[in-house]
C-alpha atoms as a PDB file:
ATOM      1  CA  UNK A   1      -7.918   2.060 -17.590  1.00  0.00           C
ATOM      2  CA  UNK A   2     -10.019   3.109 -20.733  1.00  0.00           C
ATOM      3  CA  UNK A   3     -11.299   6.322 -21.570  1.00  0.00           C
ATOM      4  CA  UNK A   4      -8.441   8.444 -18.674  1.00  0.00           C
ATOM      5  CA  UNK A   5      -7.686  11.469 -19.952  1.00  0.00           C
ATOM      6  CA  UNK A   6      -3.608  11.262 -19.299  1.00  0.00           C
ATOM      7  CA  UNK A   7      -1.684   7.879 -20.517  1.00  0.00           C
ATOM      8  CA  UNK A   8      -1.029   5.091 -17.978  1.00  0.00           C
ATOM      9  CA  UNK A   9       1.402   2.314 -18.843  1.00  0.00           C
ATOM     10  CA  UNK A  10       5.263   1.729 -19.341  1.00  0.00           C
ATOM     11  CA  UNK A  11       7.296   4.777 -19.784  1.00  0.00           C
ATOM     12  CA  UNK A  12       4.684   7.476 -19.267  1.00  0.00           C
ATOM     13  CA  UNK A  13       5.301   8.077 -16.356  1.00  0.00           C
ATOM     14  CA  UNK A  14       7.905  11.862 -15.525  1.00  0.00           C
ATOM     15  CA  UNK A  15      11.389  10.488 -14.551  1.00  0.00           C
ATOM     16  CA  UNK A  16      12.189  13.967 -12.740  1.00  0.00           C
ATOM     17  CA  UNK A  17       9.521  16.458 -12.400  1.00  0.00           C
ATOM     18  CA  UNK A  18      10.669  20.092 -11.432  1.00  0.00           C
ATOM     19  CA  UNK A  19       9.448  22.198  -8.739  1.00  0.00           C
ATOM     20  CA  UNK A  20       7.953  25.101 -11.338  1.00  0.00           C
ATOM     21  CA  UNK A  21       5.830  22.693 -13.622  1.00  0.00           C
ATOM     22  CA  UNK A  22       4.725  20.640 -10.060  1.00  0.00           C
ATOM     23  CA  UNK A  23       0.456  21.609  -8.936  1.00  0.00           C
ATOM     24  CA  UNK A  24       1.040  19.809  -5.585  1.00  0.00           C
ATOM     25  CA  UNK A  25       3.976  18.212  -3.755  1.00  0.00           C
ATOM     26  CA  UNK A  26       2.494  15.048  -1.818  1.00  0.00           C
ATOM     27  CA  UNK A  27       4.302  13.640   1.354  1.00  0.00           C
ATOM     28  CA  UNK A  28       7.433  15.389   1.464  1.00  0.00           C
ATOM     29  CA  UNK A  29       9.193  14.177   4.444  1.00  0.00           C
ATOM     30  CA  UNK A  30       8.373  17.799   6.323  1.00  0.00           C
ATOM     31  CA  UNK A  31       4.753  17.159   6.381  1.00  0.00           C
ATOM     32  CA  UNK A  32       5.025  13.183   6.578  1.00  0.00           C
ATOM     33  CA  UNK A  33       4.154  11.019   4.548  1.00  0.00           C
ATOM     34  CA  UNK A  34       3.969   6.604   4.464  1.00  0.00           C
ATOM     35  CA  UNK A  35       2.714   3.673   2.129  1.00  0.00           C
ATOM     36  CA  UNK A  36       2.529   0.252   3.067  1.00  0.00           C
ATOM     37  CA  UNK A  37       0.201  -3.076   1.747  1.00  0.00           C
ATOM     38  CA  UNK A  38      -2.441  -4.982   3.896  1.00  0.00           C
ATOM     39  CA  UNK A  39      -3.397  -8.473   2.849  1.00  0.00           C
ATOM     40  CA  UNK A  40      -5.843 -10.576   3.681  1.00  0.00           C
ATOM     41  CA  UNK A  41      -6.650 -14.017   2.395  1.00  0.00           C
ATOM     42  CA  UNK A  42     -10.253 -13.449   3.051  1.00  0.00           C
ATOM     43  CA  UNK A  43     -11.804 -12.320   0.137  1.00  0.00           C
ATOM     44  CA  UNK A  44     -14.799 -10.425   1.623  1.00  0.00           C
ATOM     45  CA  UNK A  45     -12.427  -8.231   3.708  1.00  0.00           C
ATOM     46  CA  UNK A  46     -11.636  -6.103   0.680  1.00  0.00           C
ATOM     47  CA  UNK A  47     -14.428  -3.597  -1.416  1.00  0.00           C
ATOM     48  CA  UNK A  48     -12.893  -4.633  -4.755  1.00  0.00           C
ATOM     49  CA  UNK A  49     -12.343  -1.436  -6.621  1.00  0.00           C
ATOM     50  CA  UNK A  50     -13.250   0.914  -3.401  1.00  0.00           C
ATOM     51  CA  UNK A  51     -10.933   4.824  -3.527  1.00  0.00           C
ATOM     52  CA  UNK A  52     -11.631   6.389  -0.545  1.00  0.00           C
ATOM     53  CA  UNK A  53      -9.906   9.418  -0.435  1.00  0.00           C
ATOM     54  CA  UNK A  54      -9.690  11.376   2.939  1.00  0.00           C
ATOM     55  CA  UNK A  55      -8.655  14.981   3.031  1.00  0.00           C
ATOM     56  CA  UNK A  56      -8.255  18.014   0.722  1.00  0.00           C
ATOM     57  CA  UNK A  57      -8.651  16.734  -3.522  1.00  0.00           C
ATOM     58  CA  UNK A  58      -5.671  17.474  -5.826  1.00  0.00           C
ATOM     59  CA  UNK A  59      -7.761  21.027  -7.124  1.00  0.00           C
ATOM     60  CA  UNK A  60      -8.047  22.182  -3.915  1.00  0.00           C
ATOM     61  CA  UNK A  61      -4.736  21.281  -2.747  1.00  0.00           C
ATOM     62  CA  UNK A  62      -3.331  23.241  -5.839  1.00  0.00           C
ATOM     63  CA  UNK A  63       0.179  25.028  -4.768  1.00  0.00           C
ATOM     64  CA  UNK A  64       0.441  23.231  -1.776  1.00  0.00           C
ATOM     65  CA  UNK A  65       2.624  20.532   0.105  1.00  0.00           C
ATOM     66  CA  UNK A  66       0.037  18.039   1.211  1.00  0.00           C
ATOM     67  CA  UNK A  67       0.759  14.973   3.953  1.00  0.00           C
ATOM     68  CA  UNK A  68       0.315  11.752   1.791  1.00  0.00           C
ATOM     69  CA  UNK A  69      -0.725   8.321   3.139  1.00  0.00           C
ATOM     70  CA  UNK A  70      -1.080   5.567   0.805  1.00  0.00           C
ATOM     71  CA  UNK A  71      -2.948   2.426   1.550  1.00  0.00           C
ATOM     72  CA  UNK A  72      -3.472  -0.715  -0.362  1.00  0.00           C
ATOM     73  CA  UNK A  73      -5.462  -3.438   0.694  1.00  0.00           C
ATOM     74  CA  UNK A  74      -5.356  -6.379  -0.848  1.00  0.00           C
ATOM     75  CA  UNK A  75      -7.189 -10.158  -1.064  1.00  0.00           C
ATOM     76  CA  UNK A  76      -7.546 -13.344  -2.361  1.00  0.00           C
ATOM     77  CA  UNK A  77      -7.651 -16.622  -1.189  1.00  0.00           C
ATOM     78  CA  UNK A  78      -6.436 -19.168  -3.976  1.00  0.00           C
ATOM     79  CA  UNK A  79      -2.993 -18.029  -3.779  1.00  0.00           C
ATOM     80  CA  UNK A  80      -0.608 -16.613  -0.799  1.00  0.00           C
ATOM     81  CA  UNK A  81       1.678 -13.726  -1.680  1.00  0.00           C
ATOM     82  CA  UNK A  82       5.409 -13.674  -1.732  1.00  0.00           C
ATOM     83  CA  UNK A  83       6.154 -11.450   1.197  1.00  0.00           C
ATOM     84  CA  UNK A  84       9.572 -10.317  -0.254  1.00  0.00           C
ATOM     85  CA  UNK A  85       7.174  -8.388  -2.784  1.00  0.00           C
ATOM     86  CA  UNK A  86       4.856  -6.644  -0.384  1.00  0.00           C
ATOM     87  CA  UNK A  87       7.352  -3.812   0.139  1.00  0.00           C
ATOM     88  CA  UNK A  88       7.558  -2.428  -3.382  1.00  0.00           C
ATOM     89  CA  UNK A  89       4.287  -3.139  -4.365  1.00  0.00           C
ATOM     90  CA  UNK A  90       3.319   0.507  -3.418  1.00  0.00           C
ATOM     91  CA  UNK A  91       5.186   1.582  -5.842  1.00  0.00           C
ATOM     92  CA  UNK A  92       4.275  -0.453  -9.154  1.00  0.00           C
ATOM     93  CA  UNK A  93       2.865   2.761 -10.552  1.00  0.00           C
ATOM     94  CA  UNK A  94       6.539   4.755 -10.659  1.00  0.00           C
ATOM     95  CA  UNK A  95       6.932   5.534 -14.267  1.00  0.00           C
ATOM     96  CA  UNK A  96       3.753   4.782 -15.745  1.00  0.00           C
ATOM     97  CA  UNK A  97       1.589   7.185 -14.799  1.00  0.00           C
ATOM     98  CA  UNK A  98       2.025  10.579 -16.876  1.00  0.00           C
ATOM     99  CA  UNK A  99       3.093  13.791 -14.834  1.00  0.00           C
ATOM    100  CA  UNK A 100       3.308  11.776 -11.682  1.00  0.00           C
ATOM    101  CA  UNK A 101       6.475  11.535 -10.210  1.00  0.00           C
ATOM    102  CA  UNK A 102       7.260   9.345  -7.168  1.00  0.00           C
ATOM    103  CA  UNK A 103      10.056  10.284  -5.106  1.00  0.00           C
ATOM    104  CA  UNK A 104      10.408   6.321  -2.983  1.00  0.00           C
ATOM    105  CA  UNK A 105      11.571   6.029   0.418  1.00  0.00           C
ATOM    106  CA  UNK A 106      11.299   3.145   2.523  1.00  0.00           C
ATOM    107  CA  UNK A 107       7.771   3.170   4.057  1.00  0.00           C
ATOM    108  CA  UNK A 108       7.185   6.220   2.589  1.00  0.00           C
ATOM    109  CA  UNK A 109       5.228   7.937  -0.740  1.00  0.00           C
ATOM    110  CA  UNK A 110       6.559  11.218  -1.566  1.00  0.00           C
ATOM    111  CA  UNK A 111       5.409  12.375  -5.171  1.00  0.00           C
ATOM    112  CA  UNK A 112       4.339  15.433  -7.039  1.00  0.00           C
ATOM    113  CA  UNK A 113       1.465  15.684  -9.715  1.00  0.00           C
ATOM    114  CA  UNK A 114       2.316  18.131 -12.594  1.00  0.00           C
ATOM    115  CA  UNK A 115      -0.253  21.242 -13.594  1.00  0.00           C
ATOM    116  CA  UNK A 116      -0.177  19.833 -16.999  1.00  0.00           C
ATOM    117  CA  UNK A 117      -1.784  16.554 -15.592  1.00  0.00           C
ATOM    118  CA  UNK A 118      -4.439  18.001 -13.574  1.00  0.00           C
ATOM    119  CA  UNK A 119      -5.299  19.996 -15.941  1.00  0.00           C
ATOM    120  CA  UNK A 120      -6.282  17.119 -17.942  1.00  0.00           C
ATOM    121  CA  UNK A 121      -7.784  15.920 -15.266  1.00  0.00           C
ATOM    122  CA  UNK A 122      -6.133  14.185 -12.474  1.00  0.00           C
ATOM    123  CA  UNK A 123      -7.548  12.833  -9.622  1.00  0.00           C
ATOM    124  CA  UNK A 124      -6.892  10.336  -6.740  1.00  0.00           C
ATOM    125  CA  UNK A 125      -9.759   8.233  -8.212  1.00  0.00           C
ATOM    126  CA  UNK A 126      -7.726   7.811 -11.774  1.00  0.00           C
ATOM    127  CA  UNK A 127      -4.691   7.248  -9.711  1.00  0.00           C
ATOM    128  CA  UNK A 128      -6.056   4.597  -7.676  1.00  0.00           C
ATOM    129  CA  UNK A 129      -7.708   2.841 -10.762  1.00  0.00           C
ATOM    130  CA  UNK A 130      -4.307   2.845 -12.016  1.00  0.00           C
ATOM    131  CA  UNK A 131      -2.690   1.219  -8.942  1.00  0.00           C
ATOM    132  CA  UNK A 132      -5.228  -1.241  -8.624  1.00  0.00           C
ATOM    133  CA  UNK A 133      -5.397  -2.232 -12.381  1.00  0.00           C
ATOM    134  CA  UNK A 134      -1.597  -2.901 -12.172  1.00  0.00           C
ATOM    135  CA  UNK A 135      -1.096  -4.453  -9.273  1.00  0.00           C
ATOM    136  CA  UNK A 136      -4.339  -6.781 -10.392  1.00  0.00           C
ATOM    137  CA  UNK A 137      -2.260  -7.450 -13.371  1.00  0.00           C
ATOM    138  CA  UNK A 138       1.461  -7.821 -12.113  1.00  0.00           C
ATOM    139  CA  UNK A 139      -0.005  -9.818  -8.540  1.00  0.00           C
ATOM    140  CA  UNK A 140      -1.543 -13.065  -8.960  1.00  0.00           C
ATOM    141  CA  UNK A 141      -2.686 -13.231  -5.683  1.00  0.00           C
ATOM    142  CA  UNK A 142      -4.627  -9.860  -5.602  1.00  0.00           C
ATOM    143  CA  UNK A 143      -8.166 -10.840  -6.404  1.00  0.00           C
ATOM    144  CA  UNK A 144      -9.854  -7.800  -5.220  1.00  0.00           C
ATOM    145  CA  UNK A 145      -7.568  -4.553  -4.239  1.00  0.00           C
ATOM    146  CA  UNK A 146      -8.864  -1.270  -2.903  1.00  0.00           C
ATOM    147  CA  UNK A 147      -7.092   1.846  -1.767  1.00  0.00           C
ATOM    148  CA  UNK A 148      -7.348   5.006   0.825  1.00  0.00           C
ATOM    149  CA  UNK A 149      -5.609   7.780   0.361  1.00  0.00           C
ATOM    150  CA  UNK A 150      -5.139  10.439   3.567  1.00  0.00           C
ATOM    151  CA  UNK A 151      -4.152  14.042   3.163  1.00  0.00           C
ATOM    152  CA  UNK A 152      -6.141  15.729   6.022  1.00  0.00           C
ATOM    153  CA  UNK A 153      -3.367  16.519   8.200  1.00  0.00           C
ATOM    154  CA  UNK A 154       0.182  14.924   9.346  1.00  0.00           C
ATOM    155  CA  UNK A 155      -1.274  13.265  12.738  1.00  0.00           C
ATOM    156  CA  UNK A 156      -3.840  11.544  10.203  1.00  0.00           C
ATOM    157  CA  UNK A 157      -0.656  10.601   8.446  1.00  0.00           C
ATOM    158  CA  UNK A 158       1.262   9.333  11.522  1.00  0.00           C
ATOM    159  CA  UNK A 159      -1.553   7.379  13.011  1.00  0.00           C
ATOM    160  CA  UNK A 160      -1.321   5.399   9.767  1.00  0.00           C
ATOM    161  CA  UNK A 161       2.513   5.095  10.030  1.00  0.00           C
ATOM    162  CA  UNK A 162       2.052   3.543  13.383  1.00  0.00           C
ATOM    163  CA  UNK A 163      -0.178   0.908  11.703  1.00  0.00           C
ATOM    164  CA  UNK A 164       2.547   0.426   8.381  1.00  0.00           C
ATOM    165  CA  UNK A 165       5.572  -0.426  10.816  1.00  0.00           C
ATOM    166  CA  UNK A 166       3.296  -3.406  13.017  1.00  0.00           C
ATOM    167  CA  UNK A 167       3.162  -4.300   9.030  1.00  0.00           C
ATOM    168  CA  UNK A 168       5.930  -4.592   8.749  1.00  0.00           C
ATOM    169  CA  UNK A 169       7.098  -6.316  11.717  1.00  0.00           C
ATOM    170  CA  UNK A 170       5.247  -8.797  10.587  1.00  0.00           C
ATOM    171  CA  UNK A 171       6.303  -8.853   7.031  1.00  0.00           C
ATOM    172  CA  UNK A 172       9.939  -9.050   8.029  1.00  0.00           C
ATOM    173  CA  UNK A 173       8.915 -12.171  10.513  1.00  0.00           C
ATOM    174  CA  UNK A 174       7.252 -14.138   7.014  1.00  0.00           C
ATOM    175  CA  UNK A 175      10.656 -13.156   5.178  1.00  0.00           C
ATOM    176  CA  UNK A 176      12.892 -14.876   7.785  1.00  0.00           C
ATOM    177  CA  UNK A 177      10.807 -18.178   8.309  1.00  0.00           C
ATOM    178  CA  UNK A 178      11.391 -20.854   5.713  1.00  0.00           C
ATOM    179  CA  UNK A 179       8.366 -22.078   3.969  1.00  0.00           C
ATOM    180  CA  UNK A 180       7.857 -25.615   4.659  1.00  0.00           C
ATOM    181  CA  UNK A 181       4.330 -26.035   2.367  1.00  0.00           C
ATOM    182  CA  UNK A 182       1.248 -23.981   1.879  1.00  0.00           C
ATOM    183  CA  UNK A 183       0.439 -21.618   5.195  1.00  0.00           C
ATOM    184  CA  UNK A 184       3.657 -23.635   6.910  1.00  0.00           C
ATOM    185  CA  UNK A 185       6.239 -21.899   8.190  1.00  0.00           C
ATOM    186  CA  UNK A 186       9.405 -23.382   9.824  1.00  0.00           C
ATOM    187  CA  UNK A 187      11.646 -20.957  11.953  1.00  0.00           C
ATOM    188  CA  UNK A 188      15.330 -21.110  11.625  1.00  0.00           C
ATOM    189  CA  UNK A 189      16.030 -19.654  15.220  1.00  0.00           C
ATOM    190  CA  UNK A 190      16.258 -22.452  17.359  1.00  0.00           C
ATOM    191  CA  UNK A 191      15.719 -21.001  20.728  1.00  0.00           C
ATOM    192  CA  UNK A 192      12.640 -18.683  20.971  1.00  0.00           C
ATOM    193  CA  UNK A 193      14.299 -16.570  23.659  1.00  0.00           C
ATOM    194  CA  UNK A 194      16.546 -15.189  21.612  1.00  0.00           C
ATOM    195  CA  UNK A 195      14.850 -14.275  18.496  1.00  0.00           C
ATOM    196  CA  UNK A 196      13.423 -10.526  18.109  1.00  0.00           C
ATOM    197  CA  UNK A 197      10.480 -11.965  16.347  1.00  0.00           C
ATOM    198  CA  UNK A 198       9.413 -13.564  19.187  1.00  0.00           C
ATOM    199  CA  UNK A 199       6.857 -11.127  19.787  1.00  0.00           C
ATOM    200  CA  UNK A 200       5.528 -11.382  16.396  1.00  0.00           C
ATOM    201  CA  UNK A 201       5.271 -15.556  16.711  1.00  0.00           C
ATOM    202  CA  UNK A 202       3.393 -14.900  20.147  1.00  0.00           C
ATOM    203  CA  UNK A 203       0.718 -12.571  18.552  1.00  0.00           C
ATOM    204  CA  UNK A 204       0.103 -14.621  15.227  1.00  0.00           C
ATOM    205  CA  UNK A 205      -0.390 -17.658  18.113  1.00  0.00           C
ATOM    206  CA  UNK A 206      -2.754 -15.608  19.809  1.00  0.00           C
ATOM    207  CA  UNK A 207      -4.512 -15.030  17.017  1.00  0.00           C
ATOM    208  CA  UNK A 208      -4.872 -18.729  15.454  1.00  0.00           C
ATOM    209  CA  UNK A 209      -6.257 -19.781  19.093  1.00  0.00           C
ATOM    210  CA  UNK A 210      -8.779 -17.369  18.843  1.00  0.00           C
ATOM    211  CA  UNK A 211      -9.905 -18.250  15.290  1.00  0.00           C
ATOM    212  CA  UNK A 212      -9.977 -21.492  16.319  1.00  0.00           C
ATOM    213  CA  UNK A 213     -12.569 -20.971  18.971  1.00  0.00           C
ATOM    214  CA  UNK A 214     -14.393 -18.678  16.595  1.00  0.00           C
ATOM    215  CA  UNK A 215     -14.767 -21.621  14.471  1.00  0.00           C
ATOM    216  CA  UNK A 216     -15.537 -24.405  17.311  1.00  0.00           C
ATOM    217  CA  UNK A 217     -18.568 -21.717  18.348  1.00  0.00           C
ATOM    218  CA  UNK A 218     -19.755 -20.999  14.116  1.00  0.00           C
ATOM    219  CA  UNK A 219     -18.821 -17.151  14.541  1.00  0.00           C
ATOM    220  CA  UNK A 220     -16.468 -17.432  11.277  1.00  0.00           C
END
């Protein structure tokens, strides 16, 4: 974070940012918006440090309300994350980034940039350095983090949305099962047929089998 041209860190961030000093509203619920973590605990699936912004740049978006999709991805393989902390991890940077305001809603990222701010020179690459530097910092198990943002257009935006609730879904099934040890997981539903997870346990099943003959045949 040195050498940005706005502050980062605790308390710089604009508590409530009105509509006549705002450059760019992005993901107001009109035009759609969503946020949502991927993790891996394969190292090599993330590019450490990667922004990859897709769609119109906060200067030529300038007096306009953009569709927003936030995504971070996330990896590291000494340590597992708590899954309880996935869903506000989007949102580490609310209040410490100046002239940024973040408006949360479940599954969502709604947030407006100031004109102050991007006249000092704002950008989705100094936001997502400041996203990935904290959640580096706050996240043990985030080894290597990159981002891609999305404001091309709200079916870009939903198409992503799709992929943040199957996230979830499965999020929600780690948050229910009881940890037993490390990559164990004991359910406390004792009859499979009744459980609306069960979908979820069948596709993490499928999966494991097929690692497992990716493994017996060296293709992992």
């Amino acid at each position: 974070l040195t050498g940005l041209p706005i502050k980062v860190g605790e308390g710089a961030g604009a508590k409530i940012l009105l509509r006549e000093d705002t450059l760019v509203e992005l993901g107001n619920p009109g035009v759609g918006g969503c946020a949502f973590v991927l993790w891996s605990q394969d190292y090599s699936a993330v590019r450490d440090g990667q922004i990859t912004l897709i769609g119109p740049c906060i200067q030529e978006a300038a007096g306009k309300s953009l569709p927003f999709g936030q995504v971070l991805i996330l990896g590291g393989g000494r340590q597992r994350p708590d899954y309880s902390e996935l869903d506000r991890i989007p949102f580490v940077v609310s209040g410490q980034i100046e002239g940024y305001m973040i408006r949360s809603l479940r599954g969502r990222m709604w947030t407006r940039v100031s004109i102050e701010t991007w006249e000092r020179g704002f950008s989705f690459d100094i936001l997502g350095k400041a996203l990935i530097a904290m959640v580096k910092s706050r996240f043990p198990f985030a080894e290597a983090a990159e981002v891609l943002y999305v404001t091309s257009n709200k079916e870009d935006v939903e198409e992503l949305e799709a992929i943040g609730k199957e996230v979830e879904r499965f999020t929600r099934w780690f948050k229910k099962m009881k940890r037993v040890k490390e990559g164990v997981y004991e359910c406390p539903t004792y009859s499979c047929d009744d459980c609306e997870e069960k979908a979820v346990c069948d596709t993490i099943r499928e999966v494991r089998v097929l690692r497992k003959h990716s493994l017996a045949r060296g293709e992992v």
